[in-house]
C-alpha atoms as a PDB file:
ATOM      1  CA  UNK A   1     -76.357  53.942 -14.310  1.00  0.00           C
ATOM      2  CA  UNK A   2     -73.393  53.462 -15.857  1.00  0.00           C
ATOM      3  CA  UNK A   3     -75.243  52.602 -18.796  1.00  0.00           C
ATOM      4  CA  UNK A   4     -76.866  55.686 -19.156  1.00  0.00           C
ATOM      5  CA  UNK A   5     -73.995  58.125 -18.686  1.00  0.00           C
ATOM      6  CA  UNK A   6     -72.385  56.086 -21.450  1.00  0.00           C
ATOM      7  CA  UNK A   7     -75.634  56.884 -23.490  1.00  0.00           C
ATOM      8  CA  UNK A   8     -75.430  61.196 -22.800  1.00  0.00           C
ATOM      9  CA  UNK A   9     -72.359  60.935 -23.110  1.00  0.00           C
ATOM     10  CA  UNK A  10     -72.177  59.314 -26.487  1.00  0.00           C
ATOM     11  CA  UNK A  11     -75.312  61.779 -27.823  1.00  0.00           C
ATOM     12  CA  UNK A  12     -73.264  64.626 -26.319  1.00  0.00           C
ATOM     13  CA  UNK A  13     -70.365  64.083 -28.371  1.00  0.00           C
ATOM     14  CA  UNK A  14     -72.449  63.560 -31.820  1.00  0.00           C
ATOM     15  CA  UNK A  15     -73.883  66.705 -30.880  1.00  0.00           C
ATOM     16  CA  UNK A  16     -70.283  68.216 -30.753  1.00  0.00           C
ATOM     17  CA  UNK A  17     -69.877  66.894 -33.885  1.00  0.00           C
ATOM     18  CA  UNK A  18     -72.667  68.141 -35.537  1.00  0.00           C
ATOM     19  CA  UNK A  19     -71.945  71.234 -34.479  1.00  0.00           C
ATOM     20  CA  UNK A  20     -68.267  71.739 -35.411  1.00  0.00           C
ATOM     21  CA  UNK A  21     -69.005  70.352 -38.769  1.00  0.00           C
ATOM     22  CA  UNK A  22     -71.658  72.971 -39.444  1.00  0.00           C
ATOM     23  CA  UNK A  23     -68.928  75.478 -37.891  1.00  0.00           C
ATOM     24  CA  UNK A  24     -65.861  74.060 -40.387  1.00  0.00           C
ATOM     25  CA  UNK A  25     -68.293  73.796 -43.031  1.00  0.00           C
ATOM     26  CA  UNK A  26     -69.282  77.890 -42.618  1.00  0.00           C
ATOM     27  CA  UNK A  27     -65.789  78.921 -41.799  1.00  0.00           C
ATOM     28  CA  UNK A  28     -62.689  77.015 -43.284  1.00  0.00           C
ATOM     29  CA  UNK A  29     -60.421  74.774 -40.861  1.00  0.00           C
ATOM     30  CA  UNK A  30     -58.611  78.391 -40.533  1.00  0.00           C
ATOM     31  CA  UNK A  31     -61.775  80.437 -39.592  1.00  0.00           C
ATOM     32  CA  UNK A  32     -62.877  77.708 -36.833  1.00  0.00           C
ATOM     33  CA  UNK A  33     -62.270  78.219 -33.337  1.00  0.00           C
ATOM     34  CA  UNK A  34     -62.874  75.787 -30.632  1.00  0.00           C
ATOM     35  CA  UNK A  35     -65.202  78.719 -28.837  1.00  0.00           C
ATOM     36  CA  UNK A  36     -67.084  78.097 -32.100  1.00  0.00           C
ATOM     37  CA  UNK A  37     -67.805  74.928 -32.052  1.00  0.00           C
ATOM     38  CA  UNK A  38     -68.996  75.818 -28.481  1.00  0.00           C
ATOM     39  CA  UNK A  39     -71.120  78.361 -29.186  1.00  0.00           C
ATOM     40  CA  UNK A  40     -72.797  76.219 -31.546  1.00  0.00           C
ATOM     41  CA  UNK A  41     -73.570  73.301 -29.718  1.00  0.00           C
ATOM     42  CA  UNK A  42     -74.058  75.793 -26.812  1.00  0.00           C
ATOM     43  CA  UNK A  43     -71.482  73.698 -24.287  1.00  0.00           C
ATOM     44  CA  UNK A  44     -68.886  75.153 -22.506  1.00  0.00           C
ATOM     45  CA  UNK A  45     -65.236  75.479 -23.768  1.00  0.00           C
ATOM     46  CA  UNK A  46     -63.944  72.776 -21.690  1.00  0.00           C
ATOM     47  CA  UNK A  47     -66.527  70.451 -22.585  1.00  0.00           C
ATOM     48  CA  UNK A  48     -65.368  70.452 -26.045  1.00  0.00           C
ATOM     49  CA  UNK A  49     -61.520  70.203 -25.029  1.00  0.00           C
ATOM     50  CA  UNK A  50     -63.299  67.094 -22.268  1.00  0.00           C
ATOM     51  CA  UNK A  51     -63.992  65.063 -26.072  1.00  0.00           C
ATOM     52  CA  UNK A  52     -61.540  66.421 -28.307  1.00  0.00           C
ATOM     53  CA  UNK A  53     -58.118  67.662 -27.324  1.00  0.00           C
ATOM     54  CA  UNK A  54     -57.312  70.336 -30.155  1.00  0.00           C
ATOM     55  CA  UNK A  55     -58.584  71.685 -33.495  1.00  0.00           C
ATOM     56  CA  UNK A  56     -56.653  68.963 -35.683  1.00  0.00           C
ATOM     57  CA  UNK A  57     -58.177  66.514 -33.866  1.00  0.00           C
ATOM     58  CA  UNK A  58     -61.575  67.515 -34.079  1.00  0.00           C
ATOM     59  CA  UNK A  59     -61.345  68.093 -37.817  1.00  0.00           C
ATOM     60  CA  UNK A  60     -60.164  64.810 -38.388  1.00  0.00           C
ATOM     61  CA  UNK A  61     -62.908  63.351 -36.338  1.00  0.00           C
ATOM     62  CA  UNK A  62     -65.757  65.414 -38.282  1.00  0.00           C
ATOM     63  CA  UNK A  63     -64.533  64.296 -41.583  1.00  0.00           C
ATOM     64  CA  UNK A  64     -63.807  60.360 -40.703  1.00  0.00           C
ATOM     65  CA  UNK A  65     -67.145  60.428 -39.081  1.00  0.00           C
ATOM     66  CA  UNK A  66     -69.232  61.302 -42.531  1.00  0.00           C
ATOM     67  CA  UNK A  67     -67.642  57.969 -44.413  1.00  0.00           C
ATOM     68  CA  UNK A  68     -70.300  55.468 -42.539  1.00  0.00           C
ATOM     69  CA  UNK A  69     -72.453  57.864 -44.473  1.00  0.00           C
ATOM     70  CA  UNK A  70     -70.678  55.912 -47.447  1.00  0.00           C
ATOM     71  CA  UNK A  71     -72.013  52.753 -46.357  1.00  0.00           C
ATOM     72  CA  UNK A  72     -75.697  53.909 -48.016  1.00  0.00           C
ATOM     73  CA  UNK A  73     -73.967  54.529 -51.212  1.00  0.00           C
ATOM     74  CA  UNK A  74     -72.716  50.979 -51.256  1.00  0.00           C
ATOM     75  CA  UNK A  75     -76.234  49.481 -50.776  1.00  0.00           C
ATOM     76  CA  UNK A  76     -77.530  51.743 -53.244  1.00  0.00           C
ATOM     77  CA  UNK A  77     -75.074  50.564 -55.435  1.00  0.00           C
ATOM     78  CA  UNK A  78     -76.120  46.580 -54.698  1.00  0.00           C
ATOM     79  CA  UNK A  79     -79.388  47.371 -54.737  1.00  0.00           C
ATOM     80  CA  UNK A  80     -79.789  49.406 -57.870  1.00  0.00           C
ATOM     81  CA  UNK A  81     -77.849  46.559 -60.188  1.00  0.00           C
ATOM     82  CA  UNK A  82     -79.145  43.871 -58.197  1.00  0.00           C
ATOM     83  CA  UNK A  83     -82.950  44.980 -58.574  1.00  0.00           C
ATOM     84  CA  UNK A  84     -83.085  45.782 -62.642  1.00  0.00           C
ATOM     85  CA  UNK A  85     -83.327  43.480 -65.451  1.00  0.00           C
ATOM     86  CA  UNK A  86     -81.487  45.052 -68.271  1.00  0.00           C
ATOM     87  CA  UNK A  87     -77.999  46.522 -67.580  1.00  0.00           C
ATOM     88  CA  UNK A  88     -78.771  49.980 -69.532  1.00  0.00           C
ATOM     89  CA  UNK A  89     -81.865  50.185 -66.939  1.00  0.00           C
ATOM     90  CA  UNK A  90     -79.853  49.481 -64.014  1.00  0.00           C
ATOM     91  CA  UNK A  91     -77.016  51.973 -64.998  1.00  0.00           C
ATOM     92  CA  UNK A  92     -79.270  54.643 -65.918  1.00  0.00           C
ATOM     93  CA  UNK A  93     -81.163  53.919 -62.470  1.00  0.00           C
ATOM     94  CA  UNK A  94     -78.125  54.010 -60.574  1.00  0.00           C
ATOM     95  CA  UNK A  95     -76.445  56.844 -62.290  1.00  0.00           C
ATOM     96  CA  UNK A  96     -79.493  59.048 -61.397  1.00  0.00           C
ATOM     97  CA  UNK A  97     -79.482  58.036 -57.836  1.00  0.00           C
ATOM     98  CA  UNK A  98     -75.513  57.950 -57.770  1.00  0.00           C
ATOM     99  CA  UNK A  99     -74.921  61.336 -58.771  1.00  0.00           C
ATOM    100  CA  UNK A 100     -78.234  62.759 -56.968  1.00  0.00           C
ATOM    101  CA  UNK A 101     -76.411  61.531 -53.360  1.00  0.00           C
ATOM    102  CA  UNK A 102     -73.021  62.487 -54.474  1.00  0.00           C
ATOM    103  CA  UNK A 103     -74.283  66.255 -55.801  1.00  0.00           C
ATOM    104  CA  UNK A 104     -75.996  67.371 -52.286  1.00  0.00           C
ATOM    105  CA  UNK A 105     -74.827  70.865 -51.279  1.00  0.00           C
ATOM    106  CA  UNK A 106     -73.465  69.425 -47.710  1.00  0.00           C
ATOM    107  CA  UNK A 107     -71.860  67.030 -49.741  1.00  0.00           C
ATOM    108  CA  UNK A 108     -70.063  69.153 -52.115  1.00  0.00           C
ATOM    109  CA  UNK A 109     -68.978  71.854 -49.294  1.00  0.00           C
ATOM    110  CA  UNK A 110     -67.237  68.671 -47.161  1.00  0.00           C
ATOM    111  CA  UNK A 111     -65.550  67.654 -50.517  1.00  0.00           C
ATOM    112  CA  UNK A 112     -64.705  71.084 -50.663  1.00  0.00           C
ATOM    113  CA  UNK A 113     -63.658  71.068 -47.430  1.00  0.00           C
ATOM    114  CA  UNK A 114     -61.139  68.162 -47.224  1.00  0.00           C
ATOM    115  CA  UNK A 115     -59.797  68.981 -50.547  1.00  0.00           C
ATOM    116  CA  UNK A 116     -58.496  72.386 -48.922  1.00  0.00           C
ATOM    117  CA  UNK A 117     -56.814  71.208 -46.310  1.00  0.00           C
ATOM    118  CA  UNK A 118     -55.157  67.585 -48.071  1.00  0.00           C
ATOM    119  CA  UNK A 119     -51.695  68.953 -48.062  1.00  0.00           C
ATOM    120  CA  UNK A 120     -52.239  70.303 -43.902  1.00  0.00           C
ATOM    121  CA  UNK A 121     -53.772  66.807 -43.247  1.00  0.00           C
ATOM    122  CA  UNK A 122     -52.570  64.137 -46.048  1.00  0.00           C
ATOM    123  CA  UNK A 123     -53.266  61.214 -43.865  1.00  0.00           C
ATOM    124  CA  UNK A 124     -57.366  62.594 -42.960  1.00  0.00           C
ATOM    125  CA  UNK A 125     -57.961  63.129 -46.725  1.00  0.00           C
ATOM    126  CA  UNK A 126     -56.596  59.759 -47.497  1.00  0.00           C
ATOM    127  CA  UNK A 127     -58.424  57.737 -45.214  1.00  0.00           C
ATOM    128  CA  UNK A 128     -61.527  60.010 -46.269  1.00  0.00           C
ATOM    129  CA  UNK A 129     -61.250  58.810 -49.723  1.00  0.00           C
ATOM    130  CA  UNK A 130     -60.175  55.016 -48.727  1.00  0.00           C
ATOM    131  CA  UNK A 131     -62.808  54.761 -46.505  1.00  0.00           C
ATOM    132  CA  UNK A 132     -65.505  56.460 -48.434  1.00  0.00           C
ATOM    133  CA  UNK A 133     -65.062  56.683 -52.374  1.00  0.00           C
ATOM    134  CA  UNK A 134     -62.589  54.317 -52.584  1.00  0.00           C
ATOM    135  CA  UNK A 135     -64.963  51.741 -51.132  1.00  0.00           C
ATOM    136  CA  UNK A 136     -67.771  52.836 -53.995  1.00  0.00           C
ATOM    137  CA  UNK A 137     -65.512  52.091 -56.474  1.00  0.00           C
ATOM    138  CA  UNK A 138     -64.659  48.867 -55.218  1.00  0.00           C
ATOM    139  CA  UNK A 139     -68.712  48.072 -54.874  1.00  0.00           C
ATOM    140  CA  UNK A 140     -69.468  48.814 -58.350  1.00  0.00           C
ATOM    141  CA  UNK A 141     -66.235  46.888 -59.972  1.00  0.00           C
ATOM    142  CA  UNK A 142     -67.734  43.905 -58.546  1.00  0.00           C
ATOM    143  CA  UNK A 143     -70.536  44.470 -60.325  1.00  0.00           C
ATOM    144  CA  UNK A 144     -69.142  45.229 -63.193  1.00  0.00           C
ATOM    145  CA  UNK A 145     -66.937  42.042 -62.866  1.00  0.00           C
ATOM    146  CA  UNK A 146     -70.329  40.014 -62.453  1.00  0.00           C
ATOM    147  CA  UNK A 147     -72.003  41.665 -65.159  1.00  0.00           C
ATOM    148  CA  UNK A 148     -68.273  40.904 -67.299  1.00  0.00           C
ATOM    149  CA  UNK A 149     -68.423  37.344 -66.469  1.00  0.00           C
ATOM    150  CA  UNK A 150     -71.794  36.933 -67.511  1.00  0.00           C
ATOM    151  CA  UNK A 151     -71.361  38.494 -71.109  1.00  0.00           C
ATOM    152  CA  UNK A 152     -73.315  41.173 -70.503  1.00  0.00           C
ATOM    153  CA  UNK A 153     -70.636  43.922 -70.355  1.00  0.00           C
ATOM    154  CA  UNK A 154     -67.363  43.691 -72.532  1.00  0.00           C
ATOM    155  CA  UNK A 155     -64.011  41.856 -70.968  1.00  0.00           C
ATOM    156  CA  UNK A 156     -61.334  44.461 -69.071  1.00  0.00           C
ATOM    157  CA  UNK A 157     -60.513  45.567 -65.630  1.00  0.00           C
ATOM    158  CA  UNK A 158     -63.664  46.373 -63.789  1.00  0.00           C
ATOM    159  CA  UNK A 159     -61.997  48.817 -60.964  1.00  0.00           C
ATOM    160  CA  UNK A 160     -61.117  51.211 -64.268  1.00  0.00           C
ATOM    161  CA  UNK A 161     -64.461  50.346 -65.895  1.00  0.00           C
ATOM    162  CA  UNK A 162     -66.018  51.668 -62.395  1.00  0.00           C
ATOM    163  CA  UNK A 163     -63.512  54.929 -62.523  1.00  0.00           C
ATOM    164  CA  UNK A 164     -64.658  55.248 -66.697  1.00  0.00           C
ATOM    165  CA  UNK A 165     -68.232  55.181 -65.617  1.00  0.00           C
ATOM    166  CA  UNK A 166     -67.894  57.420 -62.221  1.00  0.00           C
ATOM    167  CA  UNK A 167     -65.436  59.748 -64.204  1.00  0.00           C
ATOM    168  CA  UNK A 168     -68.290  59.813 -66.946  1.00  0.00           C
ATOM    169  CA  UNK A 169     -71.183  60.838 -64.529  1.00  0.00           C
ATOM    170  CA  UNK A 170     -69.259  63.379 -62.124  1.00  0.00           C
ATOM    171  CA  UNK A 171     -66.695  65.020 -64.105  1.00  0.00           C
ATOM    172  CA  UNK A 172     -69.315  67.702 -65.271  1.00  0.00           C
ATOM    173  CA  UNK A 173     -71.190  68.879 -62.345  1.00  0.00           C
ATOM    174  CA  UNK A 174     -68.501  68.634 -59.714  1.00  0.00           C
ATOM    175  CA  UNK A 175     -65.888  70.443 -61.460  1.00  0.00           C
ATOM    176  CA  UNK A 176     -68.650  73.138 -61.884  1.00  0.00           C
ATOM    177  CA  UNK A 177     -69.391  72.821 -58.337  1.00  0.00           C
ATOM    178  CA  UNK A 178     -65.769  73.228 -57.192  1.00  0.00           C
ATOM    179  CA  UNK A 179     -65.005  76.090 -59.066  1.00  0.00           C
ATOM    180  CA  UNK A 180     -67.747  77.842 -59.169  1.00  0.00           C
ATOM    181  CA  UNK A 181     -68.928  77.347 -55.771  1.00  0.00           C
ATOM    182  CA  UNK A 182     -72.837  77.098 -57.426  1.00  0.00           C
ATOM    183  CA  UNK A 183     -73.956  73.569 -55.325  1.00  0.00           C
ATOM    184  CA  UNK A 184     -77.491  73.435 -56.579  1.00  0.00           C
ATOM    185  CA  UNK A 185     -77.285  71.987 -60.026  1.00  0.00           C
ATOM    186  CA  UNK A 186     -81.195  71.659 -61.243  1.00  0.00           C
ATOM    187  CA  UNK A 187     -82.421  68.154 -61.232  1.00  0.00           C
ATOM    188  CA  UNK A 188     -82.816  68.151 -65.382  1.00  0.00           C
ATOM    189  CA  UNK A 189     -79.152  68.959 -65.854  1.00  0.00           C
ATOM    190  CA  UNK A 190     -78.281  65.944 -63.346  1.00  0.00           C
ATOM    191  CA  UNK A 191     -80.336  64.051 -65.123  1.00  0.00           C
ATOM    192  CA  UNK A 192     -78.850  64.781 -68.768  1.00  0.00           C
ATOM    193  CA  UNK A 193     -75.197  63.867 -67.365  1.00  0.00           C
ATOM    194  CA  UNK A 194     -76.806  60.490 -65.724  1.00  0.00           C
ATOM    195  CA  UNK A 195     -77.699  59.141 -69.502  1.00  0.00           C
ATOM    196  CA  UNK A 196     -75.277  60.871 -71.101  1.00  0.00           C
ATOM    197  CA  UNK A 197     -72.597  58.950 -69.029  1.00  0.00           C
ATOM    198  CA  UNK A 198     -74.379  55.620 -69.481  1.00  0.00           C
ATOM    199  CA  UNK A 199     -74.471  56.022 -72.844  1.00  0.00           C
ATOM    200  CA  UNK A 200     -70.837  56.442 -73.566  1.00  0.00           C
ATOM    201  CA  UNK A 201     -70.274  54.030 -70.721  1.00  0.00           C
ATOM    202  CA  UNK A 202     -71.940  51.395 -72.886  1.00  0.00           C
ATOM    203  CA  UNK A 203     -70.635  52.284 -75.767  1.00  0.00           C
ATOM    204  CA  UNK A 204     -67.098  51.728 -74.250  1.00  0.00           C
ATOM    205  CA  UNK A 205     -67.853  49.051 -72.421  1.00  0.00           C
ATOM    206  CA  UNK A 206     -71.349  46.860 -73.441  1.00  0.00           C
ATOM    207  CA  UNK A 207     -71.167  44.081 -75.831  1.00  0.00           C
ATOM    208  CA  UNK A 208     -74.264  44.896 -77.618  1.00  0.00           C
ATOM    209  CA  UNK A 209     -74.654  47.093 -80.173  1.00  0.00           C
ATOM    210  CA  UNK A 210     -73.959  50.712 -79.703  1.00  0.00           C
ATOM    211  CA  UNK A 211     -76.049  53.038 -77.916  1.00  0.00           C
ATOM    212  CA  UNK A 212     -77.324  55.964 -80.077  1.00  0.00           C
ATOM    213  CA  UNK A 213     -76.881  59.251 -79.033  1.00  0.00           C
ATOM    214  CA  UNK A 214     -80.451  61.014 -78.197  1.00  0.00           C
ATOM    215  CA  UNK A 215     -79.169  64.439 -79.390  1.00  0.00           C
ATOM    216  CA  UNK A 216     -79.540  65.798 -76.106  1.00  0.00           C
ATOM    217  CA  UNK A 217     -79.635  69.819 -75.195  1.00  0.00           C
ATOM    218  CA  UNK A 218     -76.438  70.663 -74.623  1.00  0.00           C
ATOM    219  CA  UNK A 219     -75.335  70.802 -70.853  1.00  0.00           C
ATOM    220  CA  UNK A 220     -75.626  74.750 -69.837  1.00  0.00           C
ATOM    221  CA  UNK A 221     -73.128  77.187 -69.501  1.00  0.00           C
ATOM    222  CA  UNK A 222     -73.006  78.748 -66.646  1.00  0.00           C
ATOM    223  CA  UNK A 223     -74.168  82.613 -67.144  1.00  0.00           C
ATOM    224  CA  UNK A 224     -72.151  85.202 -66.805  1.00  0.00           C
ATOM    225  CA  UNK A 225     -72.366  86.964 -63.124  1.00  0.00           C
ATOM    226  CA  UNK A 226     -73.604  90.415 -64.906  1.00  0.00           C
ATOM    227  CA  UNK A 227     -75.960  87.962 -66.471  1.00  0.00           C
ATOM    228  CA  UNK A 228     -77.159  86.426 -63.182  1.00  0.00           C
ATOM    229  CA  UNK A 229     -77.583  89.475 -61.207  1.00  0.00           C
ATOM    230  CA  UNK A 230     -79.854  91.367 -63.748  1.00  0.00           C
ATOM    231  CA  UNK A 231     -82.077  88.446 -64.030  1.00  0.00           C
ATOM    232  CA  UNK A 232     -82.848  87.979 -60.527  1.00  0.00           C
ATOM    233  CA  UNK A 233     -82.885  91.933 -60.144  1.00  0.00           C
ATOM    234  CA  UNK A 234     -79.510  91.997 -58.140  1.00  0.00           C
ATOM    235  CA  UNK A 235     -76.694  94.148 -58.831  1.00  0.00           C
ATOM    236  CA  UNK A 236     -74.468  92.847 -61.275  1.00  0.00           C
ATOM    237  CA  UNK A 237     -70.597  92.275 -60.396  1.00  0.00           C
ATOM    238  CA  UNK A 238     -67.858  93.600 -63.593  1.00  0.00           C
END
């Protein structure tokens, strides 16, 4: 028996959550009321207080609990340089797959999310980023380090040859994303800052000869708002 209440009760607090992410994610940490998150996971308002004691500590808990989340980005890391013979393969593999998992809409609005409240919570955000990114970045040094020792990249400190190459791939479509708010970039412009990134990675970085430039399209710009409106047959915004 005891068993089993342990059990509902455990699947009725990832249900709370689920919901009060879905709730901070639609409504800021300021817009979010604990008869919210209620509502949503349709339990009453003591339940809620019966697994979390306040706001703050509910927020805390909804963030924390996405960076086991992480732990799928650090296979995919393993598994993508492990898996391919030639490193500008395995980078270009793992950049597409890298910055496809990182560029998801629920990603970006929890990124978002955190960001907005670091100075209100310093010590969430921090442990959000140890715990998650931080740990990424550790992953792919070590591959990097390997693939150092083994000649096949060029002699330096892997950890800042990981931030180069992460820098590289993300700098483009998540600065778009955060200012913008737009969190579907199309799959072809994700895929033009995956090789573009690899190839000034190598360049930087590989001990082979350098790797020409493809003369790719240049990345978009976003279009103007007027711009966007009129071609979907909205009303456009001045």
């Amino acid at each position: 028996m005891e068993a089993n209440s342990s059990s509902r009760s455990d699947r009725k607090r990832k249900a709370l959550l689920l919901a009060a992410t879905e709730v901070f994610l639609d409504k800021g940490f300021d817009g979010t009321s604990m008869d919210d998150v209620a509502a949503r996971a349709a339990v009453s308002k003591p339940t809620v207080y019966k697994y979390f004691s306040d706001k703050e500590r509910l927020f805390a808990e909804i963030v924390l609990a996405t960076t086991s989340q992480v732990d799928d980005l650090v296979r995919l890391v393993v598994e993508t340089m492990d898996d391919q013979p030639g490193v500008e393969a395995s980078l270009t593999l793992l950049a597409r797959r890298f910055i496809a998992a990182i560029m998801q809409p629920r990603v970006l609005r929890l990124r978002r999310l955190v960001i907005a409240n670091a100075d209100r919570f310093p010590d969430v955000g921090r442990s959000w980023y140890e715990q998650g990114f931080e740990r990424v970045l550790a992953t792919l040094a070590a591959s990097f380090k390997s693939l150092a020792d083994r000649r096949i990249l060029g002699p330096g400190d892997p950890l800042l040859a990981a931030n180069h190459f992460v820098g590289l791939l993300l700098w483009i479509p998540v600065n778009k994303a955060m200012f913008t708010g737009d969190h579907h970039a199309s799959t072809d412009d994700l895929e033009l800052c995956a090789e573009a990134a690899v190839r000034a990675f190598l360049n930087g970085y590989g001990t082979s000869e350098r790797v020409p430039a493809k003369s790719p399209k240049p990345y978009p710009k976003p279009a103007s708002r007027k711009n966007r409106a009129d071609s979907s047959g909205g009303v456009g915004l001045i």
